[in-house]
Protein backbone atom coordinates (compact mmCIF):
# COMPACT_ATOMS: atom_id res chain seq x y z
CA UNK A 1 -16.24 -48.25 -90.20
CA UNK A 2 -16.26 -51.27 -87.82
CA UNK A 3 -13.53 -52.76 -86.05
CA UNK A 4 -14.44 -55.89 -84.09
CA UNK A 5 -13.65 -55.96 -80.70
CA UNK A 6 -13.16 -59.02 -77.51
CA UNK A 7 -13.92 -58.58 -74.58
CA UNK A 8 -17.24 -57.62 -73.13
CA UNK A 9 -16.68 -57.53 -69.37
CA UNK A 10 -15.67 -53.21 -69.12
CA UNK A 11 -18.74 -52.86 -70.85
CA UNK A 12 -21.16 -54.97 -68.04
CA UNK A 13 -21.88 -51.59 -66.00
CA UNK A 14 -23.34 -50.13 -69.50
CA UNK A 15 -25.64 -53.21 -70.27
CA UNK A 16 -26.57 -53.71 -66.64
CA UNK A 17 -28.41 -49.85 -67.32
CA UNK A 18 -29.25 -50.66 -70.38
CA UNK A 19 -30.93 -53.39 -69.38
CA UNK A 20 -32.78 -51.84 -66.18
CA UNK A 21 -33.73 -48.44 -68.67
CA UNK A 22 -35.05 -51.11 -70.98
CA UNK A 23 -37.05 -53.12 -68.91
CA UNK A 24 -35.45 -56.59 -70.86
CA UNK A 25 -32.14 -58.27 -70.14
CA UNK A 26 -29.27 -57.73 -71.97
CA UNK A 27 -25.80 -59.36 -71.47
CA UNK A 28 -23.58 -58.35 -74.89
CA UNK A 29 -22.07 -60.89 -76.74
CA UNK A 30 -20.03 -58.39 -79.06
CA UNK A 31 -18.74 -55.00 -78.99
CA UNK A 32 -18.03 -53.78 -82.22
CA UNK A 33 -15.44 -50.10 -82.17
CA UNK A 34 -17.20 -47.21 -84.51
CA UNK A 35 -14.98 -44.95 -86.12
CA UNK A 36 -16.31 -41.46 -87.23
CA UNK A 37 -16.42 -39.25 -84.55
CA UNK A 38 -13.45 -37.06 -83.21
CA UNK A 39 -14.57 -36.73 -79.79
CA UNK A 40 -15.64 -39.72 -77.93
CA UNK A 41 -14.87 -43.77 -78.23
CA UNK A 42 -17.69 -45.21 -79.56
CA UNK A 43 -19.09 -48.97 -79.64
CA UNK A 44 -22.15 -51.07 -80.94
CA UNK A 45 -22.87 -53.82 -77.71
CA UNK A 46 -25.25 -56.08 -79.46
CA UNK A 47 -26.15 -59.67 -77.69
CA UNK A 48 -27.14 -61.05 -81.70
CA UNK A 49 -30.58 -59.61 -80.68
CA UNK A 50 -31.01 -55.85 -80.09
CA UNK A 51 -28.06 -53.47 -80.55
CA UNK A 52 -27.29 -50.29 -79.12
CA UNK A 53 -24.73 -46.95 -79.91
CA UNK A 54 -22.79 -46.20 -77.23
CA UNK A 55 -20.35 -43.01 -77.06
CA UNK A 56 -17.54 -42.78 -74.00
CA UNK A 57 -15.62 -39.92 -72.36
CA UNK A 58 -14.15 -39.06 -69.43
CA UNK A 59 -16.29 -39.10 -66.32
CA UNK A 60 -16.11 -34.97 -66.10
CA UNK A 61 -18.06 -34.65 -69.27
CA UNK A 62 -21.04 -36.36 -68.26
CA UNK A 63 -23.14 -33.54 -68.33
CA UNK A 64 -22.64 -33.27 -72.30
CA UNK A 65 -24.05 -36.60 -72.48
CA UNK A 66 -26.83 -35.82 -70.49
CA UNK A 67 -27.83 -32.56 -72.11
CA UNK A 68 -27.05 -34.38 -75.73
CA UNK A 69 -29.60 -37.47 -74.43
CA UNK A 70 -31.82 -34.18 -73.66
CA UNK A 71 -31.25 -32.57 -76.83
CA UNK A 72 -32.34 -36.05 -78.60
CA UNK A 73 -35.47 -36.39 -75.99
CA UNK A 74 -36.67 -33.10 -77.24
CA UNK A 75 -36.41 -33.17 -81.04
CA UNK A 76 -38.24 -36.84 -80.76
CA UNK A 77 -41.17 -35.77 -78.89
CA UNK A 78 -41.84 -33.03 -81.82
CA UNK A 79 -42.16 -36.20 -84.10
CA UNK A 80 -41.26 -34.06 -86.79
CA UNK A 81 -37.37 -35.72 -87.75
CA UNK A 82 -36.28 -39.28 -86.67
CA UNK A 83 -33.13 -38.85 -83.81
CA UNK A 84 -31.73 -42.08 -82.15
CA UNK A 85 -33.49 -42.71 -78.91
CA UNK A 86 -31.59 -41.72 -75.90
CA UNK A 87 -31.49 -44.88 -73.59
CA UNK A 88 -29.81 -43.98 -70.78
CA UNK A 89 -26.37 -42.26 -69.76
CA UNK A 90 -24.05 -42.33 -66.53
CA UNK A 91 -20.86 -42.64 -64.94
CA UNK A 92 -18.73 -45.84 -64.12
CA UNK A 93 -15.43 -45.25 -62.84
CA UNK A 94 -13.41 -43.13 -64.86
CA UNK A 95 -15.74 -42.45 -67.63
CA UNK A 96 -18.94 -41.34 -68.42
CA UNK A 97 -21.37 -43.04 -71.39
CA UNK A 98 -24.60 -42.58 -73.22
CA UNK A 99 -26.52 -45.44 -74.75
CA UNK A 100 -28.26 -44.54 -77.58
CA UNK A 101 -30.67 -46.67 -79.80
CA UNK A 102 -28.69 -48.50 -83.01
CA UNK A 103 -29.78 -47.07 -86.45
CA UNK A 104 -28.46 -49.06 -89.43
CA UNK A 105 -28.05 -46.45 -91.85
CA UNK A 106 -28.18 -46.52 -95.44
CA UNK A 107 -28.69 -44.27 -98.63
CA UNK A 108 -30.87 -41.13 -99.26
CA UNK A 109 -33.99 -42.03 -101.59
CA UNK A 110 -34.72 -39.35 -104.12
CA UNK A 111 -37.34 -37.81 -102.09
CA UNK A 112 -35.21 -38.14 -98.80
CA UNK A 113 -33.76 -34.35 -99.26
CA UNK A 114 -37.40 -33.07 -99.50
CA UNK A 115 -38.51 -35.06 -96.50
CA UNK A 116 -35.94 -33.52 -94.31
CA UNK A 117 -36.72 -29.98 -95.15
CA UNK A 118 -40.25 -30.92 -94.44
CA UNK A 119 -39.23 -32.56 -90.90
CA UNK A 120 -37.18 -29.40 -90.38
CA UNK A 121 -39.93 -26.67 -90.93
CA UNK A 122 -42.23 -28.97 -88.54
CA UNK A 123 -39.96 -29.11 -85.59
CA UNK A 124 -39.25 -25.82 -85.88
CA UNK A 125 -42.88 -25.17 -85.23
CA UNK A 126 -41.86 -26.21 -81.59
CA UNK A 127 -41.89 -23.00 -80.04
CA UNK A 128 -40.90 -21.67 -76.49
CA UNK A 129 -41.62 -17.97 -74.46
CA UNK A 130 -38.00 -16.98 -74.32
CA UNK A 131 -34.81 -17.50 -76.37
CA UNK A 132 -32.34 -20.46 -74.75
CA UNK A 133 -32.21 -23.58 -73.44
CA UNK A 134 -32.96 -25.15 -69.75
CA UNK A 135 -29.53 -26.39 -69.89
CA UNK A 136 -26.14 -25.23 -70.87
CA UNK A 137 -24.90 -27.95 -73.36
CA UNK A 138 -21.69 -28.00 -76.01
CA UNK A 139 -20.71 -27.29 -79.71
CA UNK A 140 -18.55 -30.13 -80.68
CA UNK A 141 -16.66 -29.83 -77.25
CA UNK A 142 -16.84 -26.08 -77.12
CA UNK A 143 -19.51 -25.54 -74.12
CA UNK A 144 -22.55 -23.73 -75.11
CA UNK A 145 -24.27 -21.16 -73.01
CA UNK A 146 -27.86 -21.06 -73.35
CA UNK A 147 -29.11 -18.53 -70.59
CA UNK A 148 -32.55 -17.46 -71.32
CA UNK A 149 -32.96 -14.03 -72.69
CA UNK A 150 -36.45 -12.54 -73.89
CA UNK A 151 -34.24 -10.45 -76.63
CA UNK A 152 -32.99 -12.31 -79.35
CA UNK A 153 -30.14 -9.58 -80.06
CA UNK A 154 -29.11 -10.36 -76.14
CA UNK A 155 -29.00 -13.76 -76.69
CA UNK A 156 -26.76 -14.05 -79.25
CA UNK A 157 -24.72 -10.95 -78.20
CA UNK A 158 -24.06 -12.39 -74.85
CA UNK A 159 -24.54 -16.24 -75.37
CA UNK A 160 -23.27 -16.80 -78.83
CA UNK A 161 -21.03 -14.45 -80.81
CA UNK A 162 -19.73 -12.58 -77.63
CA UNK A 163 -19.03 -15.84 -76.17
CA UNK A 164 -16.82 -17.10 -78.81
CA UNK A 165 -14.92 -13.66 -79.42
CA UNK A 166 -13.90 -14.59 -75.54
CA UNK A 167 -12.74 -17.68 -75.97
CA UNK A 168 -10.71 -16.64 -78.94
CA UNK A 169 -9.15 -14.01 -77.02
CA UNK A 170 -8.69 -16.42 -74.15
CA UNK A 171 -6.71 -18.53 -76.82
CA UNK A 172 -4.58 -16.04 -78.43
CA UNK A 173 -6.68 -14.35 -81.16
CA UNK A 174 -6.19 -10.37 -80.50
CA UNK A 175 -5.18 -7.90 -82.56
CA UNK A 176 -7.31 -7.68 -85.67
CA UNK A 177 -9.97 -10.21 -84.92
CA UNK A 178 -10.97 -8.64 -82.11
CA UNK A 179 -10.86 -5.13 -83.05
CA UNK A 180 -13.55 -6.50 -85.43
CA UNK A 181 -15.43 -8.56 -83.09
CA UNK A 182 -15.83 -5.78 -80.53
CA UNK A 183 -17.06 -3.77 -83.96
CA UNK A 184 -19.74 -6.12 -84.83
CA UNK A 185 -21.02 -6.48 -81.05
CA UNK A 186 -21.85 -3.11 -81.35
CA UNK A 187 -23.49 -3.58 -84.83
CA UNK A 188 -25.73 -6.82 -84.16
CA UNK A 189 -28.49 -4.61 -83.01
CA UNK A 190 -28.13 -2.49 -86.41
CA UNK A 191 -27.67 -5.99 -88.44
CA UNK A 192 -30.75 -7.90 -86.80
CA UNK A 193 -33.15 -4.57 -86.92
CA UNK A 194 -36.83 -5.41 -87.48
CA UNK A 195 -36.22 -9.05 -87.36
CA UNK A 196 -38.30 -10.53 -84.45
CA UNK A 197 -37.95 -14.67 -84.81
CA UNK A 198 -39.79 -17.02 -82.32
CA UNK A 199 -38.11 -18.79 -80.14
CA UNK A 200 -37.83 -22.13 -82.31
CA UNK A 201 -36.67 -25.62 -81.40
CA UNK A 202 -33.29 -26.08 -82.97
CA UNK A 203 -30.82 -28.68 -83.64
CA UNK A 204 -27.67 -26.05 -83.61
CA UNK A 205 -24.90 -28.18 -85.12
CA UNK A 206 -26.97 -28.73 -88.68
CA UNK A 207 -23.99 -29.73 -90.29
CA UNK A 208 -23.59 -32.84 -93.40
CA UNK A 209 -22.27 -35.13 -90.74
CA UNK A 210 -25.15 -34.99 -88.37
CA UNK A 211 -27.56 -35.85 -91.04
CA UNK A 212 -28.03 -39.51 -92.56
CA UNK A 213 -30.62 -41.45 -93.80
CA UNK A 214 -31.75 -44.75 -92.17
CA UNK A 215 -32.05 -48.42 -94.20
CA UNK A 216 -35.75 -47.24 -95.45
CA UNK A 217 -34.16 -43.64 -96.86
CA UNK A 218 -35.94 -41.67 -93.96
CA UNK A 219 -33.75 -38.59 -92.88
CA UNK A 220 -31.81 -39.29 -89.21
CA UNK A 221 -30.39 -36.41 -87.05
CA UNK A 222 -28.14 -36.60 -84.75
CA UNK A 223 -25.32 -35.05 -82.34
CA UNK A 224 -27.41 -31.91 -81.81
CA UNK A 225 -26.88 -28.78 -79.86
CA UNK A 226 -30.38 -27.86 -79.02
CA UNK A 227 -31.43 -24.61 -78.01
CA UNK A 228 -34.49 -22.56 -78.45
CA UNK A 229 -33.61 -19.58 -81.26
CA UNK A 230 -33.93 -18.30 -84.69
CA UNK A 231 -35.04 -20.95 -86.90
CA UNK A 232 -32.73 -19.76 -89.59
CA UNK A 233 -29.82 -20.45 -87.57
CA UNK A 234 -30.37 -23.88 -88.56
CA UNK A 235 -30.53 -23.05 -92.27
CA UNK A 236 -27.48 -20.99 -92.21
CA UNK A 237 -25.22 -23.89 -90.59
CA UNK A 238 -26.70 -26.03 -93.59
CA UNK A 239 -24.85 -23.37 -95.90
CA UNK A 240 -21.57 -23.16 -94.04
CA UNK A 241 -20.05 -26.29 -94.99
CA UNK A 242 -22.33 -27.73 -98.14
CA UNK A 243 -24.28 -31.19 -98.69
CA UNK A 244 -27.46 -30.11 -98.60
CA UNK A 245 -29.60 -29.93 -101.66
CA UNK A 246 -32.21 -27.49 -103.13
CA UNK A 247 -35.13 -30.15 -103.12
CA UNK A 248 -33.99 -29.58 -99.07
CA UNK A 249 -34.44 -26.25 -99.12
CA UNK A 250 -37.23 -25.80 -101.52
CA UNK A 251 -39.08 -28.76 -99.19
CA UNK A 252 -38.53 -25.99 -96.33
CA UNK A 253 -39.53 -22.77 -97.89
CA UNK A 254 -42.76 -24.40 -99.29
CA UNK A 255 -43.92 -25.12 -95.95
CA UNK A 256 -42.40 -21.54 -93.98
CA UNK A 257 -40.58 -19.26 -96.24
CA UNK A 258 -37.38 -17.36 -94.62
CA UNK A 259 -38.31 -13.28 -94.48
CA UNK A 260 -35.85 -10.62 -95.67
CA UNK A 261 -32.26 -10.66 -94.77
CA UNK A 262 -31.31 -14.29 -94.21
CA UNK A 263 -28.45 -13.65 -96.36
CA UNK A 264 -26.97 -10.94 -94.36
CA UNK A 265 -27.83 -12.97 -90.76
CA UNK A 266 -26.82 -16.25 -92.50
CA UNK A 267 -23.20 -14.50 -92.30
CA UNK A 268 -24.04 -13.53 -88.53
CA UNK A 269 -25.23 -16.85 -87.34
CA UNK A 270 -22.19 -18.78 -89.17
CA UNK A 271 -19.65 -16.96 -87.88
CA UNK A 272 -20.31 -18.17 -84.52
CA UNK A 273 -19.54 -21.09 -85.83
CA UNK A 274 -16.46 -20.24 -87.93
CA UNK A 275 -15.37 -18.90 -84.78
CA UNK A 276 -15.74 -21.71 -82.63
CA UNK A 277 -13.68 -24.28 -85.30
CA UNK A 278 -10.87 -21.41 -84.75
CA UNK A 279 -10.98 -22.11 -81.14
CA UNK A 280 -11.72 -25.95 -81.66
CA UNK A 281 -8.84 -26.36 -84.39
CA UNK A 282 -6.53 -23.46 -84.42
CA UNK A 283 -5.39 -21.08 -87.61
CA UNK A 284 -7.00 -22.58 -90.74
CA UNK A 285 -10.05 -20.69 -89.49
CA UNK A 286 -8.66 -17.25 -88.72
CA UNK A 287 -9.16 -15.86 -91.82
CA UNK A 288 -12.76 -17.08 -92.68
CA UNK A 289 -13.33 -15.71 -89.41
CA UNK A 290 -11.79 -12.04 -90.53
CA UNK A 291 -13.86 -12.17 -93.91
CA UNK A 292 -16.92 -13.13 -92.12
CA UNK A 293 -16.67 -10.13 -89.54
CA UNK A 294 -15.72 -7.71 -92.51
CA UNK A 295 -18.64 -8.63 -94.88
CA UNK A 296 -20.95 -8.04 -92.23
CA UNK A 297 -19.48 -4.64 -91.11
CA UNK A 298 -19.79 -3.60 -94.27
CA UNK A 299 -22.97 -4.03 -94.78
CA UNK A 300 -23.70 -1.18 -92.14
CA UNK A 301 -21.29 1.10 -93.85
């Protein structure tokens, strides 16, 4: 949705680093308001020329525009999926911005599910030594903590699952949620046995929302939380809330099929993010969260 906007003048900081990231002058004529998203303002600044996406927030959260202009930097260079390209971000004032490239977006073709599994699989071919990211970065606005680990059960003990359990407790959620989640910390060695994943590139909020397809039907992702992990971590956030469909997933296993047990670690890896929607948006999540924790405990007996 589009809401036209006057007034260009709060906006000459942006274009003035727009411009000097750019290399080309660019004084907006137009700035139209974006709806959509639930965290930041967002804008198109176009001068009837070139246009560009740009998200606002208060000046303290620069750094998630940074590490999401990061995030976008590295899934590009793999050249496997198209991301908008991360202009430039900084602070003015009171708030903090990221300019991103302008993708007019239009409607999947019927081969556009089967080129994004494809895309997937390739860029998750983009492999580090260790589990993590060089950054800490966020999950919606949750922040994410991507210390490196070499173990892939310490990872997401530590930097994932335990780290939402604390927050929940931090926001009220005892009792029986984290009698469970204190449980399962226990178990995720048990649950992830014999399953040694490379540390792949991935997007980490592989939701419907963040995927689109651009005016020529070619798959766009966007909004990512990027870490280095389990590829299937990825797949599993694809399940969690729907919209993805089996020429995706066919287009995916065709090119690097997903070994034994992704149905029981699909149910490990979405609960982190179950988890953090219960701390994001309160109660409607508590008992997904409780189901979640009890399928997988009893799968261990």
């Amino acid at each position: 949705m589009v809401q036209v906007m006057t007034g260009t003048d709060s906006y000459a900081p942006i274009a003035e680093e727009i411009a000097r990231a750019t290399g080309h002058p660019f004084v907006p004529t137009r700035v139209d308001a974006l709806r959509g998203g639930c965290i930041n303002e967002a804008v198109c600044l176009t001068d009837g020329v070139r246009r560009f996406f740009v998200k606002r927030n208060r000046a303290d959260l620069a750094p998630m525009f940074q590490a999401e202009a990061e995030g976008l930097a590295a899934i590009r260079a793999t050249g496997a999926i198209r991301v908008p390209e991360p202009i430039c971000t900084a602070i003015v004032g009171q708030r903090s911005w990221l300019a991103l490239e302008y993708l007019d977006l239009g409607r999947a073709l019927p081969d556009s599910d089967r080129r994004l599994g494809a895309g997937l699989a390739a860029m998750h071919r983009s492999t580090d030594q260790a589990f993590g990211w060089r950054r800490d970065n966020t999950i919606g606005s949750t922040p994410q903590i991507n210390q490196r680990c070499a173990s892939w059960v310490d990872f997401w003990s530590r930097n994932r699952l335990g780290h939402q359990l604390r927050l929940a407790e931090a926001n009220g959620w005892n009792g029986a949620l984290r009698a469970r989640g204190e449980r399962l910390l226990e178990k995720i060695p048990a649950l992830l046995d014999g399953h040694q994943p490379i540390p792949s590139l991935v997007h980490g909020d592989l939701w419907g929302g963040n995927v689109a397809c651009d005016a020529d039907g070619e798959p766009v992702v966007f909004d990512p939380a990027v870490y280095y992990g389990d590829r299937e971590t990825d797949l599993a956030m694809t399940e969690l809330f729907g919209g993805f469909g089996s020429d995706f997933y066919a287009a995916y296993n065709d090119l690097w099929p997903l070994p034994q047990g992704y149905p029981v670690r699909r149910d490990l890896y979405n609960l982190y993010h179950v988890l953090n929607h219960l701390n994001l948006f309160g109660g409607g999540y508590f008992a997904q969260s409780k189901r979640l924790a009890d399928r997988l405990l009893s799968e261990l007996g």
